[in-house]
Protein backbone atom coordinates (compact mmCIF):
# COMPACT_ATOMS: atom_id res chain seq x y z
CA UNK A 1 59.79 8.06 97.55
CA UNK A 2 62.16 9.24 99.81
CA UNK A 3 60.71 7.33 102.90
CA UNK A 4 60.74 3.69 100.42
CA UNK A 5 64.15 4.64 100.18
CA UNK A 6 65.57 4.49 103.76
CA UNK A 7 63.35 1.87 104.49
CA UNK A 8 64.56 0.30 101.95
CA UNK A 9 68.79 1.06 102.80
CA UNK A 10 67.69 0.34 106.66
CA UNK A 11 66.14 -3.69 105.17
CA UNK A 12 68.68 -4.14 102.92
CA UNK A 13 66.52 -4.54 100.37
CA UNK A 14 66.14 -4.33 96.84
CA UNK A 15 63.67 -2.17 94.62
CA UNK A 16 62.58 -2.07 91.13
CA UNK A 17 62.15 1.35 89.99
CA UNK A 18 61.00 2.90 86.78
CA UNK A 19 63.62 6.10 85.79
CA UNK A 20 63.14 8.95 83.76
CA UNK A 21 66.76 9.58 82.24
CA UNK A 22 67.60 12.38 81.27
CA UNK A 23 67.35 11.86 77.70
CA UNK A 24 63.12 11.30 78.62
CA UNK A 25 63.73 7.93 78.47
CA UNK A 26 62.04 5.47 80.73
CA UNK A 27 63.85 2.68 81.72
CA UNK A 28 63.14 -0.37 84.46
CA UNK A 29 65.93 -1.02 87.09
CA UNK A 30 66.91 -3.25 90.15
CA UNK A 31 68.73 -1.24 92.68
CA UNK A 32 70.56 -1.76 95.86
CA UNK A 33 69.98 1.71 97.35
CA UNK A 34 73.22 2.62 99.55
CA UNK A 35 72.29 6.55 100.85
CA UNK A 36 70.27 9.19 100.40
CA UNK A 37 72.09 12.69 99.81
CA UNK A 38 70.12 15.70 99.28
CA UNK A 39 67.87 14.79 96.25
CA UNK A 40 69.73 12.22 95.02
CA UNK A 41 70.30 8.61 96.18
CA UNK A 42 73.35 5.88 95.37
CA UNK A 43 73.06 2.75 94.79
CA UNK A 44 73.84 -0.62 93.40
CA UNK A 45 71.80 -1.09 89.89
CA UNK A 46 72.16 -4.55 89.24
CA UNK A 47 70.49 -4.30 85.82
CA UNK A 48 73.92 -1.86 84.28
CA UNK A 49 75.61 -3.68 87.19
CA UNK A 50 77.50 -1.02 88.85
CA UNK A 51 77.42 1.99 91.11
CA UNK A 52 74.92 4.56 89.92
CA UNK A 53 73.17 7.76 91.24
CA UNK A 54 69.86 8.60 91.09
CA UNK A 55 67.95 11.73 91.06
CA UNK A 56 64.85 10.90 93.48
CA UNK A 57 62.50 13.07 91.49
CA UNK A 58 63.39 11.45 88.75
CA UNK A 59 62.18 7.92 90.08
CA UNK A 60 58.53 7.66 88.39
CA UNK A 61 57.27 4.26 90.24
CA UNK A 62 58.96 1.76 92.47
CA UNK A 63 58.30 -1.26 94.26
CA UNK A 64 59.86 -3.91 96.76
CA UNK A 65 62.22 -7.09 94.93
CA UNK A 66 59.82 -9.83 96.68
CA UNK A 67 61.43 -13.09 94.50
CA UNK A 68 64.97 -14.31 94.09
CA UNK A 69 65.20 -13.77 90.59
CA UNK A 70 65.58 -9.65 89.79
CA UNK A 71 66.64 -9.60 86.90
């Protein structure tokens, strides 16, 4: 996942992601990735709309924002 990611910063692009919290709950998102640090990655998450980090192993599935409308 880590490798989606930079491609992903280095594009600009955006990626829906499905998130184990860490409550166990699953939850879709649309981020912005910003950087990658360690385990853990920043980004936009235009679904809560707002800076958020993410822990990478955490991140159960994501894929590519290919249309206009994200959320």
């Amino acid at each position: 996942m880590t490798k989606e990611l930079l491609r992903a910063i280095k594009q600009q692009q955006l990626i829906r992601v499905i998130y184990l919290g860490s409550s166990g709950q699953t939850t879709i998102r649309v981020i912005r990735p910003l950087a990658v640090e360690g385990n853990q990655v920043k980004a936009y998450c235009l679904t809560r709309r707002g800076p958020r980090v993410f822990t990478i192993s955490r991140i159960l599935a994501g894929e590519p924002v290919v249309n206009s409308r994200v959320v």
